[in-house]
PDB file of N, CA and C in Angstrom:
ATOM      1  N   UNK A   1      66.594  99.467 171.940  1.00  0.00           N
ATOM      2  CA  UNK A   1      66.023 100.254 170.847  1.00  0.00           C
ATOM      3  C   UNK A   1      66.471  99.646 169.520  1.00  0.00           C
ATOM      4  N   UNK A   2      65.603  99.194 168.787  1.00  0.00           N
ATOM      5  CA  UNK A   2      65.713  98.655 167.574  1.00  0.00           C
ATOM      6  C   UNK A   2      66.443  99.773 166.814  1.00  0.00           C
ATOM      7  N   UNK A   3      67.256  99.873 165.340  1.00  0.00           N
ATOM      8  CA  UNK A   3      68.370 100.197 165.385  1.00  0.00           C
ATOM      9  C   UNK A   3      68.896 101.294 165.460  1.00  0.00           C
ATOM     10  N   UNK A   4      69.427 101.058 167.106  1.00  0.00           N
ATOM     11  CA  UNK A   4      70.578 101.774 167.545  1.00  0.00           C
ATOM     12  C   UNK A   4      71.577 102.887 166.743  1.00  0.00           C
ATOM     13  N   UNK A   5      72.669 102.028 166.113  1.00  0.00           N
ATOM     14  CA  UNK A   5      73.232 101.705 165.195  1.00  0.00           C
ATOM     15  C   UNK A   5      72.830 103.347 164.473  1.00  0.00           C
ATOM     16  N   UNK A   6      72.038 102.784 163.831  1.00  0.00           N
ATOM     17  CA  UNK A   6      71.150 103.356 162.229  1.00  0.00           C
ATOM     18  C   UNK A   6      71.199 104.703 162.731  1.00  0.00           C
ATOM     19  N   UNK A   7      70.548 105.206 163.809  1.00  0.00           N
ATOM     20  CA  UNK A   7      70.003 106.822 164.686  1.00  0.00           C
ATOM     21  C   UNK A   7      71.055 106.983 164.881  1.00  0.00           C
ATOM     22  N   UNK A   8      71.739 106.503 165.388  1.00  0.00           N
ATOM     23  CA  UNK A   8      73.450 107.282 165.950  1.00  0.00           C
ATOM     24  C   UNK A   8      74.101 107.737 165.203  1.00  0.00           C
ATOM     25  N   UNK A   9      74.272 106.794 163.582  1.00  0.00           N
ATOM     26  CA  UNK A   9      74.876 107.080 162.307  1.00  0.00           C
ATOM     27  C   UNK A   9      74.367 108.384 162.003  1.00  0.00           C
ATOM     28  N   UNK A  10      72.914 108.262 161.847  1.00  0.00           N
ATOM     29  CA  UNK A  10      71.755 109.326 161.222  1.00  0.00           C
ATOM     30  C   UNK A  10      72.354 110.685 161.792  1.00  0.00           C
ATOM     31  N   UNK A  11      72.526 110.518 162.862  1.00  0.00           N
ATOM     32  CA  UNK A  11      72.918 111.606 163.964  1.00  0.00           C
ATOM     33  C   UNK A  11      73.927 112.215 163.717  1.00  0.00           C
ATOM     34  N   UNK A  12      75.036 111.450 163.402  1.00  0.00           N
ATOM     35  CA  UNK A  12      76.604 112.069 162.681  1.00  0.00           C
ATOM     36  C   UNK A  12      76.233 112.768 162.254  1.00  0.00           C
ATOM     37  N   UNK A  13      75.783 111.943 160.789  1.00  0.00           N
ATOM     38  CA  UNK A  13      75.394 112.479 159.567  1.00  0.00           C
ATOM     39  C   UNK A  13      74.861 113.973 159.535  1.00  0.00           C
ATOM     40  N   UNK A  14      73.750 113.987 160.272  1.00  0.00           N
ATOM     41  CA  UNK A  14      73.191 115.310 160.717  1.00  0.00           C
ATOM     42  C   UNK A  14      73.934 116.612 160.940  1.00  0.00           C
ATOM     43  N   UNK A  15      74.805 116.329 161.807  1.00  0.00           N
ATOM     44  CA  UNK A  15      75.291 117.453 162.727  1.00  0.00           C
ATOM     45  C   UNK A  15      76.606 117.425 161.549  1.00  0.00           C
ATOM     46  N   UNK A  16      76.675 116.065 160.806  1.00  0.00           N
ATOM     47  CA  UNK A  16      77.930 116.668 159.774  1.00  0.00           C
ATOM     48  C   UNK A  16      77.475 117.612 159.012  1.00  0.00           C
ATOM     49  N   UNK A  17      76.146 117.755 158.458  1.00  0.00           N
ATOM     50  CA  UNK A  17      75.726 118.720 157.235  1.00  0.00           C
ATOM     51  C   UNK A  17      75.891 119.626 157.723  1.00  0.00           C
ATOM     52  N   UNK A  18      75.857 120.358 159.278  1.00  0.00           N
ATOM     53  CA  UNK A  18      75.730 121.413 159.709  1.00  0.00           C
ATOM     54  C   UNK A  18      77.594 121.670 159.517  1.00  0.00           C
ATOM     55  N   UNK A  19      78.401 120.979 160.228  1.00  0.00           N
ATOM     56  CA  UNK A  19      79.451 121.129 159.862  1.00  0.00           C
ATOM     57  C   UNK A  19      79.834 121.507 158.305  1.00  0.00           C
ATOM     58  N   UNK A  20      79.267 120.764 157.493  1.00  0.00           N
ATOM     59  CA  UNK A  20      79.081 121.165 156.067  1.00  0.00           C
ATOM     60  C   UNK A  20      78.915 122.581 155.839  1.00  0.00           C
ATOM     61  N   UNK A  21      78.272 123.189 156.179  1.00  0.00           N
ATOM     62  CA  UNK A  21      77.802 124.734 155.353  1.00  0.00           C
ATOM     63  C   UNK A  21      78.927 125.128 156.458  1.00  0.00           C
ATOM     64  N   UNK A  22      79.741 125.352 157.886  1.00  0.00           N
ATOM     65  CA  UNK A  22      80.794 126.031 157.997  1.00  0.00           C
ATOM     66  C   UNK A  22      81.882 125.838 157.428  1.00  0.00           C
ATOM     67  N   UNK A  23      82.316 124.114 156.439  1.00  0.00           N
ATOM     68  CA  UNK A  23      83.283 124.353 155.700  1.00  0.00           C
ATOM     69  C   UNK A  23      82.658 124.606 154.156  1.00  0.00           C
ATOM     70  N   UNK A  24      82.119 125.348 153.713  1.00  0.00           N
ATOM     71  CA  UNK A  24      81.688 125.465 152.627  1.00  0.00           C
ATOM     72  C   UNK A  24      81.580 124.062 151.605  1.00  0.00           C
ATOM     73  N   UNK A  25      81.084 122.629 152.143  1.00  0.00           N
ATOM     74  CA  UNK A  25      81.404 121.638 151.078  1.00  0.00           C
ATOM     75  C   UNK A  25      80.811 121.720 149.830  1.00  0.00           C
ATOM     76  N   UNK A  26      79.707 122.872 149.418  1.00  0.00           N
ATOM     77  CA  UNK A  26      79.788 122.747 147.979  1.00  0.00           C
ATOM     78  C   UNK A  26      80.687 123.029 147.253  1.00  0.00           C
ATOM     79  N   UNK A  27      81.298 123.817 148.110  1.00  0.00           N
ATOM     80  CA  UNK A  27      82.379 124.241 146.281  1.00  0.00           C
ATOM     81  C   UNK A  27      83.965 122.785 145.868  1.00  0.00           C
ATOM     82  N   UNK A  28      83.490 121.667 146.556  1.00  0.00           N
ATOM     83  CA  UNK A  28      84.223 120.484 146.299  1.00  0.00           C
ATOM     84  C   UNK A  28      83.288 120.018 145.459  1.00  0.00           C
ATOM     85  N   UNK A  29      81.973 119.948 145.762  1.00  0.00           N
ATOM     86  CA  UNK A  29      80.852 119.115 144.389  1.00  0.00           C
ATOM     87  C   UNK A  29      80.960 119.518 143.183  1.00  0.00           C
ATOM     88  N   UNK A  30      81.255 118.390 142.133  1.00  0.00           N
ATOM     89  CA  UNK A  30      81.106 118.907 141.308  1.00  0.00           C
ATOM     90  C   UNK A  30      79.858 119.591 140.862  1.00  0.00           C
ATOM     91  N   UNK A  31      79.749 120.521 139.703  1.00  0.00           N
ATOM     92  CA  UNK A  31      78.471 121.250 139.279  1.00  0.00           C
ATOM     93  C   UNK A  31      78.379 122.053 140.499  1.00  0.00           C
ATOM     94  N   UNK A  32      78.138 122.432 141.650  1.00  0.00           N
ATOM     95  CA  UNK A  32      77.423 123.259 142.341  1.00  0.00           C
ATOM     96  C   UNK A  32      78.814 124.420 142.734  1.00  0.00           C
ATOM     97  N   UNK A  33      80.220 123.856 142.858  1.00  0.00           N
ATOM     98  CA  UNK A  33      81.241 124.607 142.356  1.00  0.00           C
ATOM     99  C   UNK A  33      81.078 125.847 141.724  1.00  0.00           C
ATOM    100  N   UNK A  34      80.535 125.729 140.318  1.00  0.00           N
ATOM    101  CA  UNK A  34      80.595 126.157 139.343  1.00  0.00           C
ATOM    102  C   UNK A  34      79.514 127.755 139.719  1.00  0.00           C
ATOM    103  N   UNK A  35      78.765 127.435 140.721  1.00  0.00           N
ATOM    104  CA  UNK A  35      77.637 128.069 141.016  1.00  0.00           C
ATOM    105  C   UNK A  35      78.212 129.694 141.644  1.00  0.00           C
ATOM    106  N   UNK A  36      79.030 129.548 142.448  1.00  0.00           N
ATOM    107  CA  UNK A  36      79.821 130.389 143.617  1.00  0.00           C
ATOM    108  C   UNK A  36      79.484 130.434 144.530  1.00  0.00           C
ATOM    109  N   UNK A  37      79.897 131.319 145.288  1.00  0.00           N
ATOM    110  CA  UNK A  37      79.466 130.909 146.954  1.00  0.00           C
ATOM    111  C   UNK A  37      78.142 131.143 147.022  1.00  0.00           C
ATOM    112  N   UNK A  38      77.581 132.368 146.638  1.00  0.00           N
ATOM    113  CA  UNK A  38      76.337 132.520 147.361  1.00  0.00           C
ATOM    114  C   UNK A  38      74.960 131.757 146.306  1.00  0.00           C
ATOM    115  N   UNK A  39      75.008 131.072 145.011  1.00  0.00           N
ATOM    116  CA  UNK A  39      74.119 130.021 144.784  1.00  0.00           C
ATOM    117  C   UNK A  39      74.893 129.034 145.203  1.00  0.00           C
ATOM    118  N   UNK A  40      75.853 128.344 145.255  1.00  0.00           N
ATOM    119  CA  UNK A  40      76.013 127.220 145.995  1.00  0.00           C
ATOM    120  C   UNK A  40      75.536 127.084 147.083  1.00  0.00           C
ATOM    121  N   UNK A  41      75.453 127.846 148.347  1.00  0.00           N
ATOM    122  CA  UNK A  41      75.486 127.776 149.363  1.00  0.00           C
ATOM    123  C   UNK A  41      73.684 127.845 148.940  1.00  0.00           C
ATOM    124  N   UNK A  42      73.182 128.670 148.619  1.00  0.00           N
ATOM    125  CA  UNK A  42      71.867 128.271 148.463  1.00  0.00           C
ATOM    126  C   UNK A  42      70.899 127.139 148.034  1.00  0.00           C
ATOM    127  N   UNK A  43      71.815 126.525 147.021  1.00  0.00           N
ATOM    128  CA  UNK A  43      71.144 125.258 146.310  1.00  0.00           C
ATOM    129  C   UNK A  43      71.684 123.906 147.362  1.00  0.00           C
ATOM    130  N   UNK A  44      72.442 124.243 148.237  1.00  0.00           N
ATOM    131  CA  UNK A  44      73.495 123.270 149.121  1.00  0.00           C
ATOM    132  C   UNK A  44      72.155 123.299 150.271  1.00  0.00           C
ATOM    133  N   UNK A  45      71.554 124.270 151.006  1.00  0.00           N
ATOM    134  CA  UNK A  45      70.748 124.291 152.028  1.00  0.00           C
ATOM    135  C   UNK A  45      69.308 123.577 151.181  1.00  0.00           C
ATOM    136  N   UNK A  46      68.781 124.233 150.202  1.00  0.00           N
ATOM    137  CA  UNK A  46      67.507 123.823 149.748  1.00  0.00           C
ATOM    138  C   UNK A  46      67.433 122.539 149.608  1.00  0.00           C
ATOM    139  N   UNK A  47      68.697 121.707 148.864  1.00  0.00           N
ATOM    140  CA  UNK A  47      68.527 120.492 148.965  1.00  0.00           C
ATOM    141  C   UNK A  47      68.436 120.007 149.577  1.00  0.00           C
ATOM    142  N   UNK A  48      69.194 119.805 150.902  1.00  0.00           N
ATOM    143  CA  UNK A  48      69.429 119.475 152.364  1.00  0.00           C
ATOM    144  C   UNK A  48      67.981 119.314 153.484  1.00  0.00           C
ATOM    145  N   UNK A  49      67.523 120.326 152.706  1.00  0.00           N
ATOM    146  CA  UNK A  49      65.807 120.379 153.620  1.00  0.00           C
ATOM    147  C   UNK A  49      65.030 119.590 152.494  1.00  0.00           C
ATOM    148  N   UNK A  50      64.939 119.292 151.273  1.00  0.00           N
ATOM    149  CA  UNK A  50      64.907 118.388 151.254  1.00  0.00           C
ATOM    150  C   UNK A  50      64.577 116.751 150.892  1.00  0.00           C
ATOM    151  N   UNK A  51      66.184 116.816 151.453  1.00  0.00           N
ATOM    152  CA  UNK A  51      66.562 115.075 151.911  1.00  0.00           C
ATOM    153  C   UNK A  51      66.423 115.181 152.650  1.00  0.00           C
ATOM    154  N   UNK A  52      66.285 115.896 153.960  1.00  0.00           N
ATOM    155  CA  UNK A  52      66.343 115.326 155.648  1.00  0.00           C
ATOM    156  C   UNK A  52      64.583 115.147 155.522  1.00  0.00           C
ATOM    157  N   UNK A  53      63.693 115.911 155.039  1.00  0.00           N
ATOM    158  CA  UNK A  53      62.322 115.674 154.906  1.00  0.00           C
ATOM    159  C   UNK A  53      62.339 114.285 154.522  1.00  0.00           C
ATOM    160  N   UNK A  54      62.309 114.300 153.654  1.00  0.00           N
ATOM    161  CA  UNK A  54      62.544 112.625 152.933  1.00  0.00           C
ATOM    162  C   UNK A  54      62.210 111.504 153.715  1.00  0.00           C
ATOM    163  N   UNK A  55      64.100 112.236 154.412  1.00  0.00           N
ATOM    164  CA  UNK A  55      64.231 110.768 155.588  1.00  0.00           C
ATOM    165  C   UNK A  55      63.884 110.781 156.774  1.00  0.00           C
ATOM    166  N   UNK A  56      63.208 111.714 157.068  1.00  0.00           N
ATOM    167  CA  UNK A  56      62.146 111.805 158.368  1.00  0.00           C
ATOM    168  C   UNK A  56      60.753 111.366 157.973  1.00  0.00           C
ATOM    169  N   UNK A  57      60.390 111.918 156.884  1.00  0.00           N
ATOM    170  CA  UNK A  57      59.268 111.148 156.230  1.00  0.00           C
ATOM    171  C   UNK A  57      58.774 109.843 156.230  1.00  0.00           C
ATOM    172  N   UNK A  58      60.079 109.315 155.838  1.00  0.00           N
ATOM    173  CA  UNK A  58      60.208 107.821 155.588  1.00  0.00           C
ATOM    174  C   UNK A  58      60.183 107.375 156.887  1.00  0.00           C
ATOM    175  N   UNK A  59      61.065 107.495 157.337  1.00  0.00           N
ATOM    176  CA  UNK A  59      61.151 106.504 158.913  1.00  0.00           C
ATOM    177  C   UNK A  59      60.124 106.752 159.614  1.00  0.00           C
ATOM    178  N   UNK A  60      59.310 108.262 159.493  1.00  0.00           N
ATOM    179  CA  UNK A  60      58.089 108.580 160.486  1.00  0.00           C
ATOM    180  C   UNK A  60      56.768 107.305 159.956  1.00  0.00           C
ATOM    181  N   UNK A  61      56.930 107.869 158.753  1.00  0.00           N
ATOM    182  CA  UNK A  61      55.012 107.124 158.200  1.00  0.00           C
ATOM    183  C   UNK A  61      55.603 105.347 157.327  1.00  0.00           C
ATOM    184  N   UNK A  62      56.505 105.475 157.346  1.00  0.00           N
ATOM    185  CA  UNK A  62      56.892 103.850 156.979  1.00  0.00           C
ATOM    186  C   UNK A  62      57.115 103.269 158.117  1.00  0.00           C
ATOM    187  N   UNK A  63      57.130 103.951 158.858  1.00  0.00           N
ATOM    188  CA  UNK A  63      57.553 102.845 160.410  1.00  0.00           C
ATOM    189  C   UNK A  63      58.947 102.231 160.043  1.00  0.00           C
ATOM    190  N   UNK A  64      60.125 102.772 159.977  1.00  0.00           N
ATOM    191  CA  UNK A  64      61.499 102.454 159.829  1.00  0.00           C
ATOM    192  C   UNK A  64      61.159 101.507 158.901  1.00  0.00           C
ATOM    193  N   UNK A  65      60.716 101.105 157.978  1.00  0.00           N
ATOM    194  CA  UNK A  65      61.208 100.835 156.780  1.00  0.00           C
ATOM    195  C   UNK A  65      62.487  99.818 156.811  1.00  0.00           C
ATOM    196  N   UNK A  66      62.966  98.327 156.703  1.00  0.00           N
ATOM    197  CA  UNK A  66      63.678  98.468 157.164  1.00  0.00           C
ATOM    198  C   UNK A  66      64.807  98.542 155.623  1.00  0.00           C
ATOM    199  N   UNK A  67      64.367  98.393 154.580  1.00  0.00           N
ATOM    200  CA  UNK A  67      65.037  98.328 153.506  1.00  0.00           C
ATOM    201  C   UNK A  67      65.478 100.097 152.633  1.00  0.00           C
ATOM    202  N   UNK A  68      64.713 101.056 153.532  1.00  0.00           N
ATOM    203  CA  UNK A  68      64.734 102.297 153.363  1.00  0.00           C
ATOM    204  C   UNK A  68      66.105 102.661 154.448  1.00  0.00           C
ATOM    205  N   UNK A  69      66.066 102.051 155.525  1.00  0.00           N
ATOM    206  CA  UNK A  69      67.466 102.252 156.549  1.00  0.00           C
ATOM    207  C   UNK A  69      68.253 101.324 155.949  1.00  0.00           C
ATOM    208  N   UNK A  70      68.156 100.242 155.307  1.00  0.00           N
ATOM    209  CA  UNK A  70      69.479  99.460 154.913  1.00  0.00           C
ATOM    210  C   UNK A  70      69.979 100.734 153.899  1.00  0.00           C
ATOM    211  N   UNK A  71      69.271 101.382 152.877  1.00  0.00           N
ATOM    212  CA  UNK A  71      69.646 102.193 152.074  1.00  0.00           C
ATOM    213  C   UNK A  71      70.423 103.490 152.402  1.00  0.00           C
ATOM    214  N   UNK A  72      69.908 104.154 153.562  1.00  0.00           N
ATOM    215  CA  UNK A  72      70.787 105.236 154.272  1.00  0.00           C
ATOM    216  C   UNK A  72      72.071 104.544 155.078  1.00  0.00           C
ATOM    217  N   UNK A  73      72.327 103.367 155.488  1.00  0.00           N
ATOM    218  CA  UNK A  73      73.181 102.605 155.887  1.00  0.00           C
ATOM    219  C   UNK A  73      74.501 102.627 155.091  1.00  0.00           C
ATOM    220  N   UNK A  74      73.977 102.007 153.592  1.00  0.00           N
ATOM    221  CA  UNK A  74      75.089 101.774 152.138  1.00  0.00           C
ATOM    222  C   UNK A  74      75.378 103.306 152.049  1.00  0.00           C
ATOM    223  N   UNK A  75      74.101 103.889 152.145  1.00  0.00           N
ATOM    224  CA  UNK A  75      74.561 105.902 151.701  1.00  0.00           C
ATOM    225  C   UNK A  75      75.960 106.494 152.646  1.00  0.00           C
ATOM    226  N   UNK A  76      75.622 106.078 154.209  1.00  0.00           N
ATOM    227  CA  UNK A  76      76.713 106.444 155.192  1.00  0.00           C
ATOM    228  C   UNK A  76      78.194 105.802 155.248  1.00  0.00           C
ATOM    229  N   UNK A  77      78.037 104.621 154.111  1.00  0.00           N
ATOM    230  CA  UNK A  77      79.578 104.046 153.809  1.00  0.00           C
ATOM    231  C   UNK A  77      79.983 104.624 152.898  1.00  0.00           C
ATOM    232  N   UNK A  78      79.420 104.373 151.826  1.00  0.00           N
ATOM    233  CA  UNK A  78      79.282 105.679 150.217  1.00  0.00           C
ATOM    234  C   UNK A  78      79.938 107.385 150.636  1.00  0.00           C
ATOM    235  N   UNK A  79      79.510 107.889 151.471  1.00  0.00           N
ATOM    236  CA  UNK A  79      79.687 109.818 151.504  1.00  0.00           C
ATOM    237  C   UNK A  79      80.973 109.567 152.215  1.00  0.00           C
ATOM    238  N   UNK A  80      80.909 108.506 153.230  1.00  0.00           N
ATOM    239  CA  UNK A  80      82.802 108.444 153.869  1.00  0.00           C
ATOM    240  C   UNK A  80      83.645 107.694 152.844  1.00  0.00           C
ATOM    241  N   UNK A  81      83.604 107.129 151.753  1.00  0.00           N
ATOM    242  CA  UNK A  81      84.134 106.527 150.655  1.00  0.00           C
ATOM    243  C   UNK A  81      84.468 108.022 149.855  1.00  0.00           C
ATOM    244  N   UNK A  82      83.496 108.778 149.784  1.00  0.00           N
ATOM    245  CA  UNK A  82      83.527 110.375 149.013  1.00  0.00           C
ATOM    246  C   UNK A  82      84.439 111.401 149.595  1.00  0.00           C
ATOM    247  N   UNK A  83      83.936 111.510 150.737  1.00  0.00           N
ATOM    248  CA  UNK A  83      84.840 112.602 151.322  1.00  0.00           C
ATOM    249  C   UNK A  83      86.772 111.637 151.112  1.00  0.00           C
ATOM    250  N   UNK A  84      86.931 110.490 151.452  1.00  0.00           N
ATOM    251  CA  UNK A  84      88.180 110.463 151.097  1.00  0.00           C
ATOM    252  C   UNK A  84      88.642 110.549 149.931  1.00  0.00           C
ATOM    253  N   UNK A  85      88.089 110.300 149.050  1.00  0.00           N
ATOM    254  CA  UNK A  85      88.412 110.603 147.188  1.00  0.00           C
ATOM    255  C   UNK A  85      88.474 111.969 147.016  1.00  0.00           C
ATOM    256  N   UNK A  86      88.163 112.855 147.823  1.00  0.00           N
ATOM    257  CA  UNK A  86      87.820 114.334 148.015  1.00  0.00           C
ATOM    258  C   UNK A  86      88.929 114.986 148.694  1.00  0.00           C
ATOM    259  N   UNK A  87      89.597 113.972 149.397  1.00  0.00           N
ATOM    260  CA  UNK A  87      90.267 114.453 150.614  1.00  0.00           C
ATOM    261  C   UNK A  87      91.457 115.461 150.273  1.00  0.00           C
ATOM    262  N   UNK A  88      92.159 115.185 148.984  1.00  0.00           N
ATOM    263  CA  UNK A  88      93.101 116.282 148.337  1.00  0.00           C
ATOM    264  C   UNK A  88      92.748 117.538 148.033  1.00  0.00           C
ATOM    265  N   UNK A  89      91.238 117.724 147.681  1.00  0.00           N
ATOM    266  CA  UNK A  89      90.721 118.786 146.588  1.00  0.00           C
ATOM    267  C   UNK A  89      91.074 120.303 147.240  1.00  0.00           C
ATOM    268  N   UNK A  90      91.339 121.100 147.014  1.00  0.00           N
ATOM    269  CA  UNK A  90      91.930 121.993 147.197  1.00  0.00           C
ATOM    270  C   UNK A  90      90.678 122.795 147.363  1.00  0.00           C
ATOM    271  N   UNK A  91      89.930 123.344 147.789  1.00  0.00           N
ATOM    272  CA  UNK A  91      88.827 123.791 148.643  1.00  0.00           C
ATOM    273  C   UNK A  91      88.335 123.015 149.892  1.00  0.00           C
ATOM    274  N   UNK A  92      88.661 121.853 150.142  1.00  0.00           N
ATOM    275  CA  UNK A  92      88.515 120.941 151.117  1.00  0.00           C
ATOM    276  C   UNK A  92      88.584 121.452 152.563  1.00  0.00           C
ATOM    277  N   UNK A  93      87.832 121.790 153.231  1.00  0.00           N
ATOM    278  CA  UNK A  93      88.060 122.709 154.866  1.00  0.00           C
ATOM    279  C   UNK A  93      87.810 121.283 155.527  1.00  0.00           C
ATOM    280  N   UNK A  94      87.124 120.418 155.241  1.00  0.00           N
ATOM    281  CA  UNK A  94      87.245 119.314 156.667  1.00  0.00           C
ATOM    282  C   UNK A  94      88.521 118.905 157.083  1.00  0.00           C
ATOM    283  N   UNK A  95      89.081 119.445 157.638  1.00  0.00           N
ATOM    284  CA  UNK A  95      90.596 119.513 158.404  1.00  0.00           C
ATOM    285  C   UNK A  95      90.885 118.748 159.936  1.00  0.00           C
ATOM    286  N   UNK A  96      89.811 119.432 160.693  1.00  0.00           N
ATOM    287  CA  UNK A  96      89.884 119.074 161.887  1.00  0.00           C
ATOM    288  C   UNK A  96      89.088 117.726 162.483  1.00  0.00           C
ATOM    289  N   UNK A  97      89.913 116.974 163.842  1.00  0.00           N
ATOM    290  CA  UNK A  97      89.066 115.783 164.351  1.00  0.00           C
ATOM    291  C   UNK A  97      87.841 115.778 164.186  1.00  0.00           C
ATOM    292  N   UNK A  98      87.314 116.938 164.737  1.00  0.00           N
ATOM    293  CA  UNK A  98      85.960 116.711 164.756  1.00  0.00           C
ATOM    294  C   UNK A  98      84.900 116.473 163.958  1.00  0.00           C
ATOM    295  N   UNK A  99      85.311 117.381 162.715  1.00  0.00           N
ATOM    296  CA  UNK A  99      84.779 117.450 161.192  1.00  0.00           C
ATOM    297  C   UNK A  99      85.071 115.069 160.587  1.00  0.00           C
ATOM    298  N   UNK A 100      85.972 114.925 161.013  1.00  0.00           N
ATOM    299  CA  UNK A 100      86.532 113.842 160.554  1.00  0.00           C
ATOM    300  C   UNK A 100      85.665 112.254 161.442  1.00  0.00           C
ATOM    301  N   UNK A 101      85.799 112.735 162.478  1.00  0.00           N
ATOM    302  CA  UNK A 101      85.149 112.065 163.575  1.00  0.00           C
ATOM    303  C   UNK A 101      83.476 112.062 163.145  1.00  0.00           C
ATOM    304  N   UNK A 102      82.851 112.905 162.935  1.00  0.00           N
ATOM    305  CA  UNK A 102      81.133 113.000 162.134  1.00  0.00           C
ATOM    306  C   UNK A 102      81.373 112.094 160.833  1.00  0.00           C
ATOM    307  N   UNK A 103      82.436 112.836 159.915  1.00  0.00           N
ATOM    308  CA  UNK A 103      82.011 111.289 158.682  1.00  0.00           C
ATOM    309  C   UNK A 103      82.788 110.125 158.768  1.00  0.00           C
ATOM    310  N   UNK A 104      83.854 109.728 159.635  1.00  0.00           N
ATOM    311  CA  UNK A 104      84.078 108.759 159.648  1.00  0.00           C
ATOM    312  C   UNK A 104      82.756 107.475 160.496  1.00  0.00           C
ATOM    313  N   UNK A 105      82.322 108.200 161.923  1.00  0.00           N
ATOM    314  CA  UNK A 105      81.713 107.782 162.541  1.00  0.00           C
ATOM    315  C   UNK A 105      80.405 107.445 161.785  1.00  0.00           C
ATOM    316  N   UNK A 106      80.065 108.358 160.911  1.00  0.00           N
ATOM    317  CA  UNK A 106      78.700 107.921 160.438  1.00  0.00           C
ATOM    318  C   UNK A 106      78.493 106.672 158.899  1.00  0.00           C
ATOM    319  N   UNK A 107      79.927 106.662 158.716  1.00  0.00           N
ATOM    320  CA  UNK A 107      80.078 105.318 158.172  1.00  0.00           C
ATOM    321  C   UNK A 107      80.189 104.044 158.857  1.00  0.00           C
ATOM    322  N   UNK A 108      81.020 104.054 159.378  1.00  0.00           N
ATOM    323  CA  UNK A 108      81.330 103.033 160.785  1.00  0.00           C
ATOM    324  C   UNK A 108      79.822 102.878 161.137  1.00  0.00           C
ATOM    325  N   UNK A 109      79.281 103.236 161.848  1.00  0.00           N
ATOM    326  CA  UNK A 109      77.886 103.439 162.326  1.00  0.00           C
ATOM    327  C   UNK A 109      77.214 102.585 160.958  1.00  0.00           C
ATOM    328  N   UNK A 110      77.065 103.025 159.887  1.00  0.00           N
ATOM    329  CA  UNK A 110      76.184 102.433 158.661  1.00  0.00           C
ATOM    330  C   UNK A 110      76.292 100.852 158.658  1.00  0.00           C
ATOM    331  N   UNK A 111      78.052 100.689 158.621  1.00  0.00           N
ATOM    332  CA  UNK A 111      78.349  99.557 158.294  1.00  0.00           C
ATOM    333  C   UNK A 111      78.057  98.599 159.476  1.00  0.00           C
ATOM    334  N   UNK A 112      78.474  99.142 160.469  1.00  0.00           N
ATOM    335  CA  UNK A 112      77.850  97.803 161.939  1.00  0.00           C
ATOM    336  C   UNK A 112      76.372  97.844 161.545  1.00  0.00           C
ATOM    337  N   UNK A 113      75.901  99.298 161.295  1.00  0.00           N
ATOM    338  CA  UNK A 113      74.068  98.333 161.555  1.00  0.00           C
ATOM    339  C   UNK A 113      73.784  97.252 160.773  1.00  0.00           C
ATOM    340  N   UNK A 114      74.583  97.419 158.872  1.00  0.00           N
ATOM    341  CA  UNK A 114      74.130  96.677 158.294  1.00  0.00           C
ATOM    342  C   UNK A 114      74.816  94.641 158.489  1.00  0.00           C
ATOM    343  N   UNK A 115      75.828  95.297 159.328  1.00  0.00           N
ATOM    344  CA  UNK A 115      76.473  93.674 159.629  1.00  0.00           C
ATOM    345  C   UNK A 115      75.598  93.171 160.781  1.00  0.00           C
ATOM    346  N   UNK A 116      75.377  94.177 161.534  1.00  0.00           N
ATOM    347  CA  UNK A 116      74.369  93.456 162.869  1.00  0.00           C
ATOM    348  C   UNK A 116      73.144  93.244 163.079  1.00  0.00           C
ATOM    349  N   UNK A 117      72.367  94.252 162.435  1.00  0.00           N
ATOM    350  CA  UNK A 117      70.976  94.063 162.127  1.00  0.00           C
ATOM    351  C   UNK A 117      70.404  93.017 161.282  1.00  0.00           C
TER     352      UNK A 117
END
């Protein structure tokens, strides 16, 4: 399956956002913080639907694109580059392996596709 890699990352990524709204990660963003829980958490989902439109969009009617997946590739090294600059912030709930294991993996994942592909 042409890239592997890329879907598996995608896949983290995915099931991390869901992990996302049980640790509340807006109130680490800046600006959406500011919002409180219940517009954060609202403007946190609306966006979320969407970017995943977007990038289902894209990969559906571009036919994987492949310079549109190099771009979600750099994005999945980028958000695990974020969450560790983040990693002190004192609202921060990603605590556990598993939470850690989704964004580490979905960087890792970014970066092999873009070295191997």
């Amino acid at each position: 399956m042409e890239h592997l890699l890329f879907f598996t990352g995608l896949s983290f990524l995915t099931v991390h956002e869901m992990d996302a709204i049980r640790c509340k990660e807006w109130k680490i963003f800046p600006g959406l913080a500011l919002l409180g829980n219940k517009r954060g958490y609202l403007v946190f989902i609306l966006a979320h639907i969407l970017l995943f439109f977007i990038v289902f969009y894209q990969l559906t009617y571009n036919h994987g694109n492949v310079g549109f997946i190099k771009g979600i590739d750099i994005f999945l090294i980028a958000h695990t580059g974020l969450h560790l600059l983040f990693l002190k912030h004192k609202k921060n709930e990603f605590k556990g392996w598993l939470s850690w294991m989704l964004i580490i993996g979905a960087g890792i994942l970014g970066l092999a596709d873009l070295l191997i592909v």
